[in-house]
C-alpha atoms as a PDB file:
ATOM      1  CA  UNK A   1       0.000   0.000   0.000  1.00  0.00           C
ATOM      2  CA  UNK A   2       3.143   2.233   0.897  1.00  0.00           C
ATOM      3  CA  UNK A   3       4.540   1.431  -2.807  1.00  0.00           C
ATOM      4  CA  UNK A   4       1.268   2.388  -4.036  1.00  0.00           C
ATOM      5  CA  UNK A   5       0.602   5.299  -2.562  1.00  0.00           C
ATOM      6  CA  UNK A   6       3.748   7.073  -3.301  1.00  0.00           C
ATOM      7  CA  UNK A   7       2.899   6.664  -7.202  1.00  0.00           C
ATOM      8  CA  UNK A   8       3.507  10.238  -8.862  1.00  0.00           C
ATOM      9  CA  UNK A   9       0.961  10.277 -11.485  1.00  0.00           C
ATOM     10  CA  UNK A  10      -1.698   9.716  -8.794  1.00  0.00           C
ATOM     11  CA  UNK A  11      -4.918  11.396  -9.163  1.00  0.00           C
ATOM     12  CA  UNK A  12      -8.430  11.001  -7.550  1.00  0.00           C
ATOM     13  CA  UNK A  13     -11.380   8.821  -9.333  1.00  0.00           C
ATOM     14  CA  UNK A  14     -12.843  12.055 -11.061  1.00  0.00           C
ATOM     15  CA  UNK A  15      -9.702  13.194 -12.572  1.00  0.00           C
ATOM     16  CA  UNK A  16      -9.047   9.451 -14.396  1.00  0.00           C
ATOM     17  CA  UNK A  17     -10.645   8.466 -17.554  1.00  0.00           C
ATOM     18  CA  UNK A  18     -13.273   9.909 -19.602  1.00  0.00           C
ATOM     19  CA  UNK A  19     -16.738  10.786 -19.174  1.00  0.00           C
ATOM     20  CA  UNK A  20     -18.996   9.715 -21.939  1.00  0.00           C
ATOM     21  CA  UNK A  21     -22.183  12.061 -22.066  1.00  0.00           C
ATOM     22  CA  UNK A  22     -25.103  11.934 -24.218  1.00  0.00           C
ATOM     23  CA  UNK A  23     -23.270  14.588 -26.233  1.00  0.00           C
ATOM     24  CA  UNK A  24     -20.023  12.636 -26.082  1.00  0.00           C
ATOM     25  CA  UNK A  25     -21.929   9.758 -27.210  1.00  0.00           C
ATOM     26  CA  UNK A  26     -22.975  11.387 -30.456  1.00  0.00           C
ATOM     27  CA  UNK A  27     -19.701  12.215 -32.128  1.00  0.00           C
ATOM     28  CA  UNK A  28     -18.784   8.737 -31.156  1.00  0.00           C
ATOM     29  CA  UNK A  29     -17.923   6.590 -34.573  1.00  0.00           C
ATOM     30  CA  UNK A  30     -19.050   2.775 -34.052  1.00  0.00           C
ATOM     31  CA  UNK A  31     -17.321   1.274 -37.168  1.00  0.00           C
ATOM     32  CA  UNK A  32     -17.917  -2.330 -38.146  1.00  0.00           C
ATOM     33  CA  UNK A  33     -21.506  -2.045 -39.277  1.00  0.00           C
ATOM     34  CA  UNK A  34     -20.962  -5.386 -41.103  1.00  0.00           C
ATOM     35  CA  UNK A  35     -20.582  -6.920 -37.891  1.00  0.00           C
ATOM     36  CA  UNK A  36     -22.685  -5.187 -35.007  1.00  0.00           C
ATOM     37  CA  UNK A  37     -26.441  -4.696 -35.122  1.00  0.00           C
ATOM     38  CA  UNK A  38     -28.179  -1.773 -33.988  1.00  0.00           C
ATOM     39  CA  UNK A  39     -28.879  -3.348 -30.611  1.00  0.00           C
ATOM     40  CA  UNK A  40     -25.591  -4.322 -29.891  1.00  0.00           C
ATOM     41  CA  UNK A  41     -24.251  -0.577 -30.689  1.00  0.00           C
ATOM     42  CA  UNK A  42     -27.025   0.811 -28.166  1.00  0.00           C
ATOM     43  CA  UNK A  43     -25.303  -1.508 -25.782  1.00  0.00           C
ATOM     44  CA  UNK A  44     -22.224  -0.660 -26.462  1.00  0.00           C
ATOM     45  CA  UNK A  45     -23.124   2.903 -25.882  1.00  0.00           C
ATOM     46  CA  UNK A  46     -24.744   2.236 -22.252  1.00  0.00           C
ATOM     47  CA  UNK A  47     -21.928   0.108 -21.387  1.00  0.00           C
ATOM     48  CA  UNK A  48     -19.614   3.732 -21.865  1.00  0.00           C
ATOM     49  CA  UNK A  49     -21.499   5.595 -20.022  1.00  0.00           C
ATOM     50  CA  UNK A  50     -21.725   3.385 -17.441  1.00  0.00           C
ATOM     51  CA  UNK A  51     -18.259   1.957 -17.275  1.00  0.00           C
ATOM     52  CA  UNK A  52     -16.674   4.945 -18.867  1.00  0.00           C
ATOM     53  CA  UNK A  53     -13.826   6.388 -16.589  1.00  0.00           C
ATOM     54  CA  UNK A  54     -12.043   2.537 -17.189  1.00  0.00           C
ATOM     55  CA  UNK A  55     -10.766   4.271 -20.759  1.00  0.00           C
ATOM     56  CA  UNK A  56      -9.060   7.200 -21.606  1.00  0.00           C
ATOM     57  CA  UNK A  57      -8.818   8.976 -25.108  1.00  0.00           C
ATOM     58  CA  UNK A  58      -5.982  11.840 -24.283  1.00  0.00           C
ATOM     59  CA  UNK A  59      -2.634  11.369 -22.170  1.00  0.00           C
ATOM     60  CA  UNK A  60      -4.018  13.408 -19.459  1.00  0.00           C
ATOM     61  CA  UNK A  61      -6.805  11.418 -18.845  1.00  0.00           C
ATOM     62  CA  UNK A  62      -4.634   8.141 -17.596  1.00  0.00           C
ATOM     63  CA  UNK A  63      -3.048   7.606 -14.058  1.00  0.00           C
ATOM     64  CA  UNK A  64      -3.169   5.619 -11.115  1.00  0.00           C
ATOM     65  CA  UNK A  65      -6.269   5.702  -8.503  1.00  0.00           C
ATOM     66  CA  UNK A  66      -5.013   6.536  -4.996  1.00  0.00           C
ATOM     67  CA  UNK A  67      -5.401   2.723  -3.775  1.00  0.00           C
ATOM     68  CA  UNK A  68      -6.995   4.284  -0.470  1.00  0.00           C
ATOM     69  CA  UNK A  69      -9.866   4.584  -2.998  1.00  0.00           C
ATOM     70  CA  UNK A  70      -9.551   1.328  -4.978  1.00  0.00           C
ATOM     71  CA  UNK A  71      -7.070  -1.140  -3.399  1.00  0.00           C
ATOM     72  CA  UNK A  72      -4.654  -2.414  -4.849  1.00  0.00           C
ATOM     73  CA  UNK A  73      -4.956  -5.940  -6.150  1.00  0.00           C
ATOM     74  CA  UNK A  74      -2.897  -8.725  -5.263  1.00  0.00           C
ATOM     75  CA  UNK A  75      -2.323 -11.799  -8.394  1.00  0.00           C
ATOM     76  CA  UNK A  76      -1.301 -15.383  -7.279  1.00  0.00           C
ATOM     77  CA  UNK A  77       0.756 -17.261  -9.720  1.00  0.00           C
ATOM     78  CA  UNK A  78       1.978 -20.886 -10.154  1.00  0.00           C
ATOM     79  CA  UNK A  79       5.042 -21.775 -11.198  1.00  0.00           C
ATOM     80  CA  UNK A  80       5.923 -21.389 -14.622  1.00  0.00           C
ATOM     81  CA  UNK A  81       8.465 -20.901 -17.604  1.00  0.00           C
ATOM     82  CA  UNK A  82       8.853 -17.370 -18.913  1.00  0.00           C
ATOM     83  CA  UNK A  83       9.079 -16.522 -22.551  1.00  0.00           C
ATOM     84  CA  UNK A  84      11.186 -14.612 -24.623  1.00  0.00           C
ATOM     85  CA  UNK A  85      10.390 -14.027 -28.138  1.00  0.00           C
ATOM     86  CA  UNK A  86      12.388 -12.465 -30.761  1.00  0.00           C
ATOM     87  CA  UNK A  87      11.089  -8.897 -31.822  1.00  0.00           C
ATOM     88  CA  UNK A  88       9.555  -8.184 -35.266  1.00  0.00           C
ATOM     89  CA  UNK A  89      11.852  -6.301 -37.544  1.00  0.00           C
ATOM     90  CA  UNK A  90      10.582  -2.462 -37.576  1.00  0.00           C
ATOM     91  CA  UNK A  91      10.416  -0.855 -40.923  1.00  0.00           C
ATOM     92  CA  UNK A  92      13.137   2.174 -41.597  1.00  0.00           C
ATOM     93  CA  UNK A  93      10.173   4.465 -42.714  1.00  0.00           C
ATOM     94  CA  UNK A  94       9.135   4.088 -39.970  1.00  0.00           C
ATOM     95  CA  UNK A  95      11.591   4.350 -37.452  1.00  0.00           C
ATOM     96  CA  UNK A  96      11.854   8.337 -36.450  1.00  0.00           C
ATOM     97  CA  UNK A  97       8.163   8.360 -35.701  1.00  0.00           C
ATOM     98  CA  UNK A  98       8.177   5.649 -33.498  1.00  0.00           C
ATOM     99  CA  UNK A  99      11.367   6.401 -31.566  1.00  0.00           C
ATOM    100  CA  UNK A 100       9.221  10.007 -31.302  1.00  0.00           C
ATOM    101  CA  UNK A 101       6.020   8.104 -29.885  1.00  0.00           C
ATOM    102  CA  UNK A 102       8.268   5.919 -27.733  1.00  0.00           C
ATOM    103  CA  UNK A 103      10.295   9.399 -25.576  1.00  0.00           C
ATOM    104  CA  UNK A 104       6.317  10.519 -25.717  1.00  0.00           C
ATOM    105  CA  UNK A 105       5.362   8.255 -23.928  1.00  0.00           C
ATOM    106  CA  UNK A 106       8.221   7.494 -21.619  1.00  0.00           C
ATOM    107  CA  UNK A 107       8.003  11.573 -21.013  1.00  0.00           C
ATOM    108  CA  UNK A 108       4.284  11.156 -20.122  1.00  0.00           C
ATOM    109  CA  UNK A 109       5.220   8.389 -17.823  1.00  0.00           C
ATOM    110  CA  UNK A 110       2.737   6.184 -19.733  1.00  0.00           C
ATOM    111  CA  UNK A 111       5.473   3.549 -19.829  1.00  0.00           C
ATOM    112  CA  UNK A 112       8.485   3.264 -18.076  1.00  0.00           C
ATOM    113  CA  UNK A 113      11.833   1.669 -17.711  1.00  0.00           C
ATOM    114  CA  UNK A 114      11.345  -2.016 -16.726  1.00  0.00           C
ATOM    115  CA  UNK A 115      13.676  -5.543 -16.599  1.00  0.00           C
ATOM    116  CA  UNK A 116      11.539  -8.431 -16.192  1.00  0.00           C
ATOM    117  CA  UNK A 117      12.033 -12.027 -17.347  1.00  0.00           C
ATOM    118  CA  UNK A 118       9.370 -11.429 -20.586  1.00  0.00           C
ATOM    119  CA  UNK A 119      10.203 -10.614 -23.794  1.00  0.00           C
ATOM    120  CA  UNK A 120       7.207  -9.615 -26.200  1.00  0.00           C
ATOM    121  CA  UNK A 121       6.632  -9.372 -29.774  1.00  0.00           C
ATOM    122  CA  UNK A 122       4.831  -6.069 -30.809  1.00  0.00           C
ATOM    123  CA  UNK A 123       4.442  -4.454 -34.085  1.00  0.00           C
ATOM    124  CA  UNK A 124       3.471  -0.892 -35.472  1.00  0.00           C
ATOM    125  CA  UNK A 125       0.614  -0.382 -37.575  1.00  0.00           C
ATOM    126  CA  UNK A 126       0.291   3.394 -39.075  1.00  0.00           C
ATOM    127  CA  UNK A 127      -2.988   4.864 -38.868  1.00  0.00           C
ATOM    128  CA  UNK A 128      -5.236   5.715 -42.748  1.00  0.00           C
END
């Protein structure tokens, strides 16, 4: 709880995650019409607004919940054998705007430094 609470980015409940209004909901885009039905988009919708401040759309909406609030939760393992994977191969073209989004990030303290026994694969995918 100590660890927790000494977290820098921490904010209280109201100041994490967005808050999807009925004029919010509006401008929101629900793509894949092939695939979702009108009734399943109206639920999507009421699950936002209910469950809302879990996601964040800009940086400044995401940090950590003072865990005198929400407490922090504790994740029993068994034993097991990590992976490591080889990383994908990152495309030149590509390479100065994702070392840019990478020191973003790191500056906005959305990711950070970390040595751990898992290696992942993960790819970049520019937007249309």
């Amino acid at each position: 709880m100590e660890i927790a609470s000494s977290e820098p980015n921490l904010r209280t409940s109201r100041e994490i995650g967005q808050k999807f209004t009925k004029e919010t909901l509006k401008h929101l885009l629900i793509k894949g019409d092939e695939f979702l039905t009108t009734v399943e988009k109206e639920l999507f919708r009421k699950m936002l607004t209910k469950h809302g401040k879990a996601s964040s759309i800009a940086p400044n909406e995401i940090g950590c919940v003072d865990p005198t609030i929400v407490t922090p939760m504790v994740i029993f393992m068994v034993p097991y054998v990590p992976w490591d994977l080889k990383p994908l191969a990152v495309p030149r073209a590509l390479l100065p705007k994702l070392i840019e989004l990478l020191k973003e990030k790191i500056e906005k303290e959305i990711w950070e430094p970390s040595i751990g026994p898992y290696s992942n694969r993960w790819f970049i995918v520019p937007k249309k």
